[in-house]
C-alpha atoms as a PDB file:
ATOM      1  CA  UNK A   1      55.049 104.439 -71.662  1.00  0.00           C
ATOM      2  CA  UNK A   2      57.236 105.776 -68.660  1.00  0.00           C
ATOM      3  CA  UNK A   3      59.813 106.903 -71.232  1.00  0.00           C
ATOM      4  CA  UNK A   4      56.986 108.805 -73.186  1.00  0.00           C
ATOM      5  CA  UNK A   5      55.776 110.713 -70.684  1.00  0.00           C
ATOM      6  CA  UNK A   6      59.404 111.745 -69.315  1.00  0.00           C
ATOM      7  CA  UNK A   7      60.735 112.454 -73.341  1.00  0.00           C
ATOM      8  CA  UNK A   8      56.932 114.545 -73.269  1.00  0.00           C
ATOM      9  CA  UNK A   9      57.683 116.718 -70.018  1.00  0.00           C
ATOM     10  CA  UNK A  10      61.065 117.242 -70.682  1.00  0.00           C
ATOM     11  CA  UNK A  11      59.979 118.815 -73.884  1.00  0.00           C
ATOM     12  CA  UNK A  12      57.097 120.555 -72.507  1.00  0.00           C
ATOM     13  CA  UNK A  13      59.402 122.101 -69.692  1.00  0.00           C
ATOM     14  CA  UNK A  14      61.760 123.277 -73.075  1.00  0.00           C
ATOM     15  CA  UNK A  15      58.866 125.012 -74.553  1.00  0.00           C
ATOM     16  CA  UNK A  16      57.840 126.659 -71.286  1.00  0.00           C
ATOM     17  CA  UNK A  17      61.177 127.535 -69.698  1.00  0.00           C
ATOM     18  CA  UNK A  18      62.787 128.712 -73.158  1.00  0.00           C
ATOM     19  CA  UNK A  19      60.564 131.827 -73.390  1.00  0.00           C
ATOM     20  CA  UNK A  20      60.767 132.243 -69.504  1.00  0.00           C
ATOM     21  CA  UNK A  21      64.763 132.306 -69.979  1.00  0.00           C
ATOM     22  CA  UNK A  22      64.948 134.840 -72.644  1.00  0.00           C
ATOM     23  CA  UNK A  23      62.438 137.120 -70.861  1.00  0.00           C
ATOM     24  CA  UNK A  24      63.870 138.315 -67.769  1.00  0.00           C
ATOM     25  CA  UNK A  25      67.826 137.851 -66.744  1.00  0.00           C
ATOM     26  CA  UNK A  26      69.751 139.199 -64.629  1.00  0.00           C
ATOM     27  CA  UNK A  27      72.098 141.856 -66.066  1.00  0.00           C
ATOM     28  CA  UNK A  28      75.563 143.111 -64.674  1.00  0.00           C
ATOM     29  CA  UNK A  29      77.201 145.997 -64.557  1.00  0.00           C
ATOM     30  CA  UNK A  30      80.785 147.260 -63.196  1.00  0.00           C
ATOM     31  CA  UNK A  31      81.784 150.710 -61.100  1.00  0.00           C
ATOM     32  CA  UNK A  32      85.193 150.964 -62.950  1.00  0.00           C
ATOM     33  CA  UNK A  33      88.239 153.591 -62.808  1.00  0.00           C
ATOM     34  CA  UNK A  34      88.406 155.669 -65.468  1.00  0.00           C
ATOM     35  CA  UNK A  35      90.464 158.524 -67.157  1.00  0.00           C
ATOM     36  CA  UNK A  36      89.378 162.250 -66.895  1.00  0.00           C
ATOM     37  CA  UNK A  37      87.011 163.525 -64.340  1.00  0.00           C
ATOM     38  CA  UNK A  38      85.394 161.969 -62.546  1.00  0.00           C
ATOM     39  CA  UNK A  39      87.944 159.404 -61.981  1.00  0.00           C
ATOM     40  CA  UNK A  40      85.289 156.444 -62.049  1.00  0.00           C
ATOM     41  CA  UNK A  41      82.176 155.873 -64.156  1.00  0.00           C
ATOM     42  CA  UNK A  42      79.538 152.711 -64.428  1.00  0.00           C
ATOM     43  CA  UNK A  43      79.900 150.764 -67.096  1.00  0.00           C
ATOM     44  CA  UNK A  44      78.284 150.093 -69.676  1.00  0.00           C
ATOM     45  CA  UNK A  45      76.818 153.777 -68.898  1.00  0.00           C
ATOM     46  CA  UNK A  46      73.593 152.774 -70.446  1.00  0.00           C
ATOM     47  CA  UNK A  47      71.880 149.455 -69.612  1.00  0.00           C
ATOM     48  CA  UNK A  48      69.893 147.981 -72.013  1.00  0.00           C
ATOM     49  CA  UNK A  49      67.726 145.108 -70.215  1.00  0.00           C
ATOM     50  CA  UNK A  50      63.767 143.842 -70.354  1.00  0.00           C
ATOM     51  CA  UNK A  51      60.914 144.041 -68.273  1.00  0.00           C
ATOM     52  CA  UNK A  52      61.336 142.148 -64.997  1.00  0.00           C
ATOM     53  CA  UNK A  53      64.510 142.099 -65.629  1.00  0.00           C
ATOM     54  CA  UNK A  54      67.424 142.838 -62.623  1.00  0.00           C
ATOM     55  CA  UNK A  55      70.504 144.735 -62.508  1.00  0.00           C
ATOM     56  CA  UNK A  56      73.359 144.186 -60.058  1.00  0.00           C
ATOM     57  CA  UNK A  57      76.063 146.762 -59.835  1.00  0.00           C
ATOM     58  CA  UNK A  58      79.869 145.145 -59.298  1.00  0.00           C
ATOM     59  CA  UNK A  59      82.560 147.675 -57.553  1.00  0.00           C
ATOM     60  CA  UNK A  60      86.084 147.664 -59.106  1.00  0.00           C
ATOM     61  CA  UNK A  61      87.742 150.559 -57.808  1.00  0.00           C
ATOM     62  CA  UNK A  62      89.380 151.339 -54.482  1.00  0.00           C
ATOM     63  CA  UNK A  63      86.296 153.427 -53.582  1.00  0.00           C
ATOM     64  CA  UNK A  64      83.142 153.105 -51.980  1.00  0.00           C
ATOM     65  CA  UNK A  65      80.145 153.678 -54.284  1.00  0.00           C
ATOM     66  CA  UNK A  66      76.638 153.653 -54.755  1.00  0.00           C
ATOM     67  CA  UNK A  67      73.719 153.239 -57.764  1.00  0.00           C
ATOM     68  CA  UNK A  68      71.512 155.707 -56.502  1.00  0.00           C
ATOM     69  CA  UNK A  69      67.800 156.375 -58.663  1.00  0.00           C
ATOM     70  CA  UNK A  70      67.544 160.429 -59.896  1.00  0.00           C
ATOM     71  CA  UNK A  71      63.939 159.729 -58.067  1.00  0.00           C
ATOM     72  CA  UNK A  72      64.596 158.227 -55.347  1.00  0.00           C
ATOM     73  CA  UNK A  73      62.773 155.352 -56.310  1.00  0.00           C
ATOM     74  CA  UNK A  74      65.836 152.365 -56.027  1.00  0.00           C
ATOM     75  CA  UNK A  75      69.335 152.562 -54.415  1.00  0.00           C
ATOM     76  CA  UNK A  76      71.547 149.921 -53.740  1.00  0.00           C
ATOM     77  CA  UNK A  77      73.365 151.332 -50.640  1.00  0.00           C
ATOM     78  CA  UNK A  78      77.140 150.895 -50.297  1.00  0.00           C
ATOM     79  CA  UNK A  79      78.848 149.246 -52.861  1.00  0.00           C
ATOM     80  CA  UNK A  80      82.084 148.484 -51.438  1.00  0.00           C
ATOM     81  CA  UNK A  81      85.037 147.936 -53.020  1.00  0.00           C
ATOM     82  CA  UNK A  82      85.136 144.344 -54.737  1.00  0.00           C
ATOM     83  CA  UNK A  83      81.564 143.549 -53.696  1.00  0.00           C
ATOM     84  CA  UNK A  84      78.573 143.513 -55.519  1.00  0.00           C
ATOM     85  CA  UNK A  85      75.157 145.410 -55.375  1.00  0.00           C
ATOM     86  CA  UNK A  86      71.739 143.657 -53.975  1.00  0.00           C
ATOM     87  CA  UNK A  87      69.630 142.980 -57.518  1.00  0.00           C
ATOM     88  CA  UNK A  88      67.352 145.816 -58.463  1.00  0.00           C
ATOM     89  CA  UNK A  89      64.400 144.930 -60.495  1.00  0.00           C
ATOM     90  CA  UNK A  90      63.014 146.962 -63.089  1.00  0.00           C
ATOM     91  CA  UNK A  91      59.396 145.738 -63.532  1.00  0.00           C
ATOM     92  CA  UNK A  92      57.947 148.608 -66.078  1.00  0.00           C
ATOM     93  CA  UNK A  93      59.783 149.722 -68.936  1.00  0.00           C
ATOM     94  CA  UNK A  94      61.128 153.550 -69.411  1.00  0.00           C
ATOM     95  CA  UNK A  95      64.628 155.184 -69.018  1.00  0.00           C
ATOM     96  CA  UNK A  96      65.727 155.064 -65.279  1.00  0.00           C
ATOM     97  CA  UNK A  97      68.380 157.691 -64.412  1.00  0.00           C
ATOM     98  CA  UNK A  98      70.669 157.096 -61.839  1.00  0.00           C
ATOM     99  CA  UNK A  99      74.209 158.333 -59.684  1.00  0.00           C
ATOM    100  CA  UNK A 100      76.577 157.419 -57.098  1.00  0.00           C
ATOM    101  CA  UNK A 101      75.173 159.552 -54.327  1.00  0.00           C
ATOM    102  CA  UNK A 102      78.832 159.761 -53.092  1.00  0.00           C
ATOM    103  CA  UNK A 103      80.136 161.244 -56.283  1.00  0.00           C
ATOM    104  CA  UNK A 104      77.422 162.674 -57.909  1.00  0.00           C
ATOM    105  CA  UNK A 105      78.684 163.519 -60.907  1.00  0.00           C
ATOM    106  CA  UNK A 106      79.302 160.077 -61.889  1.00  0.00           C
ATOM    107  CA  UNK A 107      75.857 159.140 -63.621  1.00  0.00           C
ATOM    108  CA  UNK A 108      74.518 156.325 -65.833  1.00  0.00           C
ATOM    109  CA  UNK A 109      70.654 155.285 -67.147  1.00  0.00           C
ATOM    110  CA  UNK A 110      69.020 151.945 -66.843  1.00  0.00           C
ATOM    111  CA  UNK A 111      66.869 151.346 -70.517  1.00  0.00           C
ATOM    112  CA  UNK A 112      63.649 148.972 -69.914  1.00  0.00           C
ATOM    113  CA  UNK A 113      62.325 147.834 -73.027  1.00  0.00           C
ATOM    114  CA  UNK A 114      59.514 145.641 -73.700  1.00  0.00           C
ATOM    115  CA  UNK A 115      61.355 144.122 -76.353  1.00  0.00           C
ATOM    116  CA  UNK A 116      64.513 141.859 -75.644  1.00  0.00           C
ATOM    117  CA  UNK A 117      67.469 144.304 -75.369  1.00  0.00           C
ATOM    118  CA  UNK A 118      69.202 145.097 -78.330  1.00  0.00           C
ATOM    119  CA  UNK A 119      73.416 145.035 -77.101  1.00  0.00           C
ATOM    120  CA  UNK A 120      74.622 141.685 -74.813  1.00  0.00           C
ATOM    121  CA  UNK A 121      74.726 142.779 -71.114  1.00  0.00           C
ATOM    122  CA  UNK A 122      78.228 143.178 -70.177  1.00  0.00           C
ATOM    123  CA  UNK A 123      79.753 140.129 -68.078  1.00  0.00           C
ATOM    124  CA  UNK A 124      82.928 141.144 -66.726  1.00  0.00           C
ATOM    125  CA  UNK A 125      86.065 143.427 -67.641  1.00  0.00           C
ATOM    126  CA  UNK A 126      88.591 142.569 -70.274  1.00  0.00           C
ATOM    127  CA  UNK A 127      92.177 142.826 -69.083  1.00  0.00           C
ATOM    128  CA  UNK A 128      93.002 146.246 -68.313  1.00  0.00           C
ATOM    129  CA  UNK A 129      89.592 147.266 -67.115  1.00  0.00           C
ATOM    130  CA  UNK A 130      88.896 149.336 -69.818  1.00  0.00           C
ATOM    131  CA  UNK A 131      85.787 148.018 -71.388  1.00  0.00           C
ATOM    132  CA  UNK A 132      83.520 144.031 -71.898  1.00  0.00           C
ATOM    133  CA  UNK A 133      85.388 141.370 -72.374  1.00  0.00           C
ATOM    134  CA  UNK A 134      83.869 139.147 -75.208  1.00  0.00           C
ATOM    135  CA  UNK A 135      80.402 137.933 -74.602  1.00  0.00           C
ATOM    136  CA  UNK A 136      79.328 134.614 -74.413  1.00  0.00           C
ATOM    137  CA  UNK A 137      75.810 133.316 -74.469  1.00  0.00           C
ATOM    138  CA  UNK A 138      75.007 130.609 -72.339  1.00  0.00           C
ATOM    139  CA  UNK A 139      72.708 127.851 -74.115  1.00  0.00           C
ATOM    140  CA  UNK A 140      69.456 128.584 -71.654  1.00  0.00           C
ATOM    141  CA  UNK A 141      68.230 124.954 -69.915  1.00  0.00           C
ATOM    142  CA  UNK A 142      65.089 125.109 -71.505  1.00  0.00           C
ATOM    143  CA  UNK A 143      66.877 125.030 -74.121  1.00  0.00           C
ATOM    144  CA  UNK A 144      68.979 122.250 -72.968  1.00  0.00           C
ATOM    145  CA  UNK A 145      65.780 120.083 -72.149  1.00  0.00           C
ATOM    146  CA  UNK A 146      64.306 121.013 -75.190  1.00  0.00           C
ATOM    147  CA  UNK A 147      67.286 118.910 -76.879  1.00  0.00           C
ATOM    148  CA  UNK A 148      67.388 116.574 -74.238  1.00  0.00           C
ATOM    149  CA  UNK A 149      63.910 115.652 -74.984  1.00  0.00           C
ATOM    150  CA  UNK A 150      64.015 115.344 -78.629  1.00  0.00           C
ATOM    151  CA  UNK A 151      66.873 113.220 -78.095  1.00  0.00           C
ATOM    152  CA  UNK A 152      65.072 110.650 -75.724  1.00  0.00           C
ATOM    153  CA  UNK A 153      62.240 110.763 -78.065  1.00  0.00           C
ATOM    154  CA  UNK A 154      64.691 109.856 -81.642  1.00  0.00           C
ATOM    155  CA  UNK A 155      65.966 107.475 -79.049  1.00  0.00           C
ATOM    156  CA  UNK A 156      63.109 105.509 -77.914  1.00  0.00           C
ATOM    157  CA  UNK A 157      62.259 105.438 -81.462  1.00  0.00           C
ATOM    158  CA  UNK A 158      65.157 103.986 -82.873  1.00  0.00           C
ATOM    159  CA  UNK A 159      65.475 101.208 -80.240  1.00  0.00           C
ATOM    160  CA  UNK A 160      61.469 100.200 -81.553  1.00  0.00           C
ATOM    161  CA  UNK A 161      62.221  99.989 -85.259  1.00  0.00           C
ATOM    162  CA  UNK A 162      65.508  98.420 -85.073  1.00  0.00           C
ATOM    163  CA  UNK A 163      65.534  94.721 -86.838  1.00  0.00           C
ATOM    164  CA  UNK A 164      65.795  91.743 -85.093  1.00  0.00           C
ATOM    165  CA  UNK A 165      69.513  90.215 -85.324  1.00  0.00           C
ATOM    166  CA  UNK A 166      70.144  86.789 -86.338  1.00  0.00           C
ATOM    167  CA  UNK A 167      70.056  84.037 -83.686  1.00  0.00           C
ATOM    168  CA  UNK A 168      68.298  86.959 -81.122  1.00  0.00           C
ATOM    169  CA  UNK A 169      65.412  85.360 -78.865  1.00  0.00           C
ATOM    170  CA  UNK A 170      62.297  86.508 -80.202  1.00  0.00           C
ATOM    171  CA  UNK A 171      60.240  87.775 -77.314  1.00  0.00           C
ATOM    172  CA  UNK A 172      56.502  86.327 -77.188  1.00  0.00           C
ATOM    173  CA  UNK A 173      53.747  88.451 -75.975  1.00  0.00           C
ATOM    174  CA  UNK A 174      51.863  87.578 -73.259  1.00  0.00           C
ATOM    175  CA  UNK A 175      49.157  86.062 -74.584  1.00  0.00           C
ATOM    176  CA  UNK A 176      50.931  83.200 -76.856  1.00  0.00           C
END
């Protein structure tokens, strides 16, 4: 009965977490050198993300830098270089504008959609710094207990069905 109830809330945390998972994430996004004028730009210059989703902005250049809202509404302060922004959440959806309010001319939109974002959120530089290395998705862990759960549950069943194996004690029930 024990290993019921743990194969049933392992799946039932699957089912609940696996929608929670693809929901809201947390979405990155580099400060990164670039040719022409201005010398550095965000990148990807539009990010695509969900409702309660957060963005954190990563500093690769030399530079100090900001992510500055066109409102006023969200900054992230100092971005120095190497470090990484403070997330900034993005609970409505609409097209957020935004600058480095040290270089203003470097500029970049945040796109909240209710729907689940169309591109893969970029997840680091590929060699050269010049644009995303090759996404990989990450299996969720609701996901992961999902399978787990199945897996107990295929488990517990086989080990009840299984045939009894010549000269194997047959266990009596407690009532014989």
């Amino acid at each position: 009965m024990k290993r019921f109830f743990l194969a049933f809330a392992t799946v039932f945390l699957g089912l609940v977490l696996v929608p929670l998972a693809a929901s809201a994430a947390n979405t990155s996004a580099q400060i990164v050198n670039c040719a022409g004028t201005p010398s550095w730009c965000f990148s990807p210059k539009a990010i695509q993300i969900t409702v309660g989703s957060t963005v954190t902005w990563t500093n690769g250049t030399a530079l100090t830098h900001t992510a500055t809202s066109d409102t006023a509404a969200w900054g992230t302060g100092n971005i120095a270089p190497g470090a990484t922004s403070s997330a900034i959440s993005f609970p409505t959806a609409g097209t957020f504008s935004y600058h480095c309010a040290i270089h203003p001319s470097m500029t970049g939109s945040v796109i909240v959609s209710a729907a689940a974002a169309t591109s893969p959120p970029v997840r680091a530089l590929a060699p050269g710094g010049g644009g995303a290395a090759q996404y990989r998705p990450r299996l969720p862990l609701g996901a992961g207990l999902l399978v787990l759960g199945l897996g107990l549950l295929a488990a517990r069943r086989v080990g009840r069905d299984r045939t009894q194996r010549v000269g194997e004690r047959i266990d009596k029930l407690p009532h014989q």
